[in-house]
C-alpha atoms as a PDB file:
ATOM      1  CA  UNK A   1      24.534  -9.894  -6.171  1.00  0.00           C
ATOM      2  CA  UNK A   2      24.444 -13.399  -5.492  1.00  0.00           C
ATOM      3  CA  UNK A   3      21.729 -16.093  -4.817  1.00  0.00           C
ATOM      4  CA  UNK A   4      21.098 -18.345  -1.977  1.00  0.00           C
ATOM      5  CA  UNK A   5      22.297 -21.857  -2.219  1.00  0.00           C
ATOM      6  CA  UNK A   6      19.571 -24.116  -2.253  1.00  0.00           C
ATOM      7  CA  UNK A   7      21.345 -26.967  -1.010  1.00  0.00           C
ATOM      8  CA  UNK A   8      20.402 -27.757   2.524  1.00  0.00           C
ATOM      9  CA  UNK A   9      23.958 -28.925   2.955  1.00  0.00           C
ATOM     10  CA  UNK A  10      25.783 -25.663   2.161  1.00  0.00           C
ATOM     11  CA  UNK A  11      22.888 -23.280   3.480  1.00  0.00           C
ATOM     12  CA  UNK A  12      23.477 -21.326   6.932  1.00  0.00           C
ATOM     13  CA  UNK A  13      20.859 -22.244   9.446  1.00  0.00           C
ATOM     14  CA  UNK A  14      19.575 -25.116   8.234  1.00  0.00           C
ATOM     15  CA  UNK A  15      19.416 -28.546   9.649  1.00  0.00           C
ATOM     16  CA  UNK A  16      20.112 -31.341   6.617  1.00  0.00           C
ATOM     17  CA  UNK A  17      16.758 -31.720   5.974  1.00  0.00           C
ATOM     18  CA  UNK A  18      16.058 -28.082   5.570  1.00  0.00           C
ATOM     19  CA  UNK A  19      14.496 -26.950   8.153  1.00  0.00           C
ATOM     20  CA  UNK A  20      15.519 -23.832   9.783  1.00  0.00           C
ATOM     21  CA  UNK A  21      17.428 -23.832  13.116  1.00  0.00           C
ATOM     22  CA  UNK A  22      15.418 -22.428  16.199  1.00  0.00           C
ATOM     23  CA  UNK A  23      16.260 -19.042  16.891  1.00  0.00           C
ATOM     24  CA  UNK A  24      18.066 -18.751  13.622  1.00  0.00           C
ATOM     25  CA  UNK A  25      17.193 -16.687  10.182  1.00  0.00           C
ATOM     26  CA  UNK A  26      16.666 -18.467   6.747  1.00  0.00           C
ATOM     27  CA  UNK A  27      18.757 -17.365   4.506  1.00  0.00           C
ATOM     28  CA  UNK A  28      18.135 -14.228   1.944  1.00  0.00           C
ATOM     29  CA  UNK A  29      16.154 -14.466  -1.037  1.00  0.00           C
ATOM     30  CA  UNK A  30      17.715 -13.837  -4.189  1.00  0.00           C
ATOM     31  CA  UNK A  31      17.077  -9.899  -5.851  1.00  0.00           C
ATOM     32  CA  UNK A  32      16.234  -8.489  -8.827  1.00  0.00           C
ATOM     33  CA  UNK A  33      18.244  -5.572  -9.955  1.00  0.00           C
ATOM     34  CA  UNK A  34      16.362  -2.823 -11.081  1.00  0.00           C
ATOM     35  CA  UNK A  35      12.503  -2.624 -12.680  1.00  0.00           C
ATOM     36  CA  UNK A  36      10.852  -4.838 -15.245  1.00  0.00           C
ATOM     37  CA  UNK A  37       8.559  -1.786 -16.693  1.00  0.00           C
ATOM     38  CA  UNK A  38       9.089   1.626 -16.737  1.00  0.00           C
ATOM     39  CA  UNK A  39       7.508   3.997 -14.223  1.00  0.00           C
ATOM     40  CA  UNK A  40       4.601   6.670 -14.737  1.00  0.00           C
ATOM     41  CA  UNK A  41       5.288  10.101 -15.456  1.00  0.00           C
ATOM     42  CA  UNK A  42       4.380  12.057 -12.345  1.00  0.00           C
ATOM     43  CA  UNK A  43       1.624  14.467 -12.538  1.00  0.00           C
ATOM     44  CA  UNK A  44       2.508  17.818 -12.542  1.00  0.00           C
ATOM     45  CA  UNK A  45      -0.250  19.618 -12.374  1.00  0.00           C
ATOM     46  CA  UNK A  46      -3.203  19.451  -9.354  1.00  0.00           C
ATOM     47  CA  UNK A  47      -6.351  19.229 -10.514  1.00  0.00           C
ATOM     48  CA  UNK A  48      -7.370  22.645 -10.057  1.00  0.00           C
ATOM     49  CA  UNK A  49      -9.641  24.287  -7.733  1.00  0.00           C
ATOM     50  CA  UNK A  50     -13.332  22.799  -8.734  1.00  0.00           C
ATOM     51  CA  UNK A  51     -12.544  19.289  -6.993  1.00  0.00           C
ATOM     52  CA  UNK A  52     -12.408  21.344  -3.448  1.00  0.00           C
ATOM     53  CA  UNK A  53     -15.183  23.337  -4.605  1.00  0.00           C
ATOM     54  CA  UNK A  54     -17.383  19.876  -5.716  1.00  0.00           C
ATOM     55  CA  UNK A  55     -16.650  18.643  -2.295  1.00  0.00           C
ATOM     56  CA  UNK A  56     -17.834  22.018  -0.196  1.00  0.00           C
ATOM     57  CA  UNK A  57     -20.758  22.280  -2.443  1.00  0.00           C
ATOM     58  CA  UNK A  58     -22.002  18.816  -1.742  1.00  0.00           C
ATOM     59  CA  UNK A  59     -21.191  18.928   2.486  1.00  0.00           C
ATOM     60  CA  UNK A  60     -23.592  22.007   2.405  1.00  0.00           C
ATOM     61  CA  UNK A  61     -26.272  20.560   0.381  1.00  0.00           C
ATOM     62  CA  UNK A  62     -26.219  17.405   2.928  1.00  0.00           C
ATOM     63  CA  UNK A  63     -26.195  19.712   5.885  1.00  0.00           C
ATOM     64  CA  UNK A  64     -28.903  22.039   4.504  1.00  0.00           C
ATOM     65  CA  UNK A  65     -31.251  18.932   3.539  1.00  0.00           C
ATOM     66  CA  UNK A  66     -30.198  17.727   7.720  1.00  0.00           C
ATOM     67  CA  UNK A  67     -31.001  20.270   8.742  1.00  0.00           C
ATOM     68  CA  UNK A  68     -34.581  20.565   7.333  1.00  0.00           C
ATOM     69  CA  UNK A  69     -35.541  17.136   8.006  1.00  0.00           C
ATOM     70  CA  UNK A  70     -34.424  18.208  11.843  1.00  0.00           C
ATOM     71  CA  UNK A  71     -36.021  21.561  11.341  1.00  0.00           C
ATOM     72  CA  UNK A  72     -39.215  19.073  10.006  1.00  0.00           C
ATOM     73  CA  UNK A  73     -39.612  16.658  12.637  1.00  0.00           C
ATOM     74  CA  UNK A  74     -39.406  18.889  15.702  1.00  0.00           C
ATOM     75  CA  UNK A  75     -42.404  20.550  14.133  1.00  0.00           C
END
Protein backbone atom coordinates (compact mmCIF):
# COMPACT_ATOMS: atom_id res chain seq x y z
CA UNK A 1 0.00 0.00 0.00
CA UNK A 2 1.38 3.24 -0.61
CA UNK A 3 0.88 6.84 0.74
CA UNK A 4 -0.08 10.00 -0.87
CA UNK A 5 2.60 12.40 -1.79
CA UNK A 6 2.32 15.39 0.08
CA UNK A 7 4.02 17.52 -2.23
CA UNK A 8 1.66 19.82 -4.00
CA UNK A 9 3.97 19.53 -6.96
CA UNK A 10 3.75 15.76 -7.55
CA UNK A 11 0.04 15.39 -6.19
CA UNK A 12 -2.89 14.72 -8.85
CA UNK A 13 -5.46 17.44 -8.71
CA UNK A 14 -3.86 19.95 -7.12
CA UNK A 15 -3.03 23.41 -8.18
CA UNK A 16 0.79 24.42 -6.80
CA UNK A 17 -0.46 25.86 -3.93
CA UNK A 18 -2.52 22.93 -2.93
CA UNK A 19 -5.64 23.51 -3.48
CA UNK A 20 -7.78 21.05 -5.14
CA UNK A 21 -8.86 21.46 -8.81
CA UNK A 22 -12.69 22.18 -9.35
CA UNK A 23 -14.48 19.23 -10.23
CA UNK A 24 -11.54 17.10 -9.30
CA UNK A 25 -10.92 14.49 -6.20
CA UNK A 26 -8.06 14.98 -3.58
CA UNK A 27 -6.05 12.42 -3.51
CA UNK A 28 -6.43 9.11 -1.12
CA UNK A 29 -5.49 9.05 2.34
CA UNK A 30 -2.94 6.77 3.38
CA UNK A 31 -4.33 3.12 5.22
CA UNK A 32 -3.64 1.21 7.95
CA UNK A 33 -3.36 -2.46 7.43
CA UNK A 34 -5.14 -4.42 9.74
CA UNK A 35 -6.36 -3.61 13.66
CA UNK A 36 -4.45 -1.99 16.47
CA UNK A 37 -6.42 -4.15 19.32
CA UNK A 38 -7.91 -7.26 19.17
CA UNK A 39 -11.66 -7.74 18.76
CA UNK A 40 -14.36 -9.01 21.39
CA UNK A 41 -15.35 -12.44 21.59
CA UNK A 42 -18.89 -12.62 20.25
CA UNK A 43 -21.57 -13.61 22.55
CA UNK A 44 -22.86 -16.80 22.11
CA UNK A 45 -25.46 -17.15 24.12
CA UNK A 46 -28.93 -14.75 24.20
CA UNK A 47 -29.82 -13.71 27.28
CA UNK A 48 -32.49 -16.02 27.92
CA UNK A 49 -36.11 -15.67 28.09
CA UNK A 50 -36.72 -13.28 31.38
CA UNK A 51 -35.53 -10.02 29.40
CA UNK A 52 -38.82 -10.55 27.01
CA UNK A 53 -40.67 -11.53 29.95
CA UNK A 54 -39.34 -8.12 32.10
CA UNK A 55 -40.46 -6.16 29.16
CA UNK A 56 -44.26 -7.79 28.80
CA UNK A 57 -44.58 -7.63 32.48
CA UNK A 58 -43.87 -3.96 32.70
CA UNK A 59 -46.19 -2.88 29.23
CA UNK A 60 -49.11 -4.54 31.23
CA UNK A 61 -48.52 -2.96 34.47
CA UNK A 62 -48.44 0.59 32.51
CA UNK A 63 -51.55 -0.32 30.62
CA UNK A 64 -53.41 -1.69 33.68
CA UNK A 65 -52.43 1.54 35.86
CA UNK A 66 -53.89 3.61 32.17
CA UNK A 67 -56.34 2.15 32.21
CA UNK A 68 -57.57 2.84 35.80
CA UNK A 69 -56.71 6.36 35.83
CA UNK A 70 -59.12 6.37 32.47
CA UNK A 71 -61.47 4.00 34.18
CA UNK A 72 -61.06 6.91 37.27
CA UNK A 73 -61.67 10.05 35.62
CA UNK A 74 -64.71 9.17 33.52
CA UNK A 75 -66.25 8.41 36.88
Amino acid sequence: MTTPDPDPATSPGTDHRGNTLPHDTPPAEGGIFGISTPEPEELRHAWGSWPAWLIILLAVAVSVMLIAMIVALSS
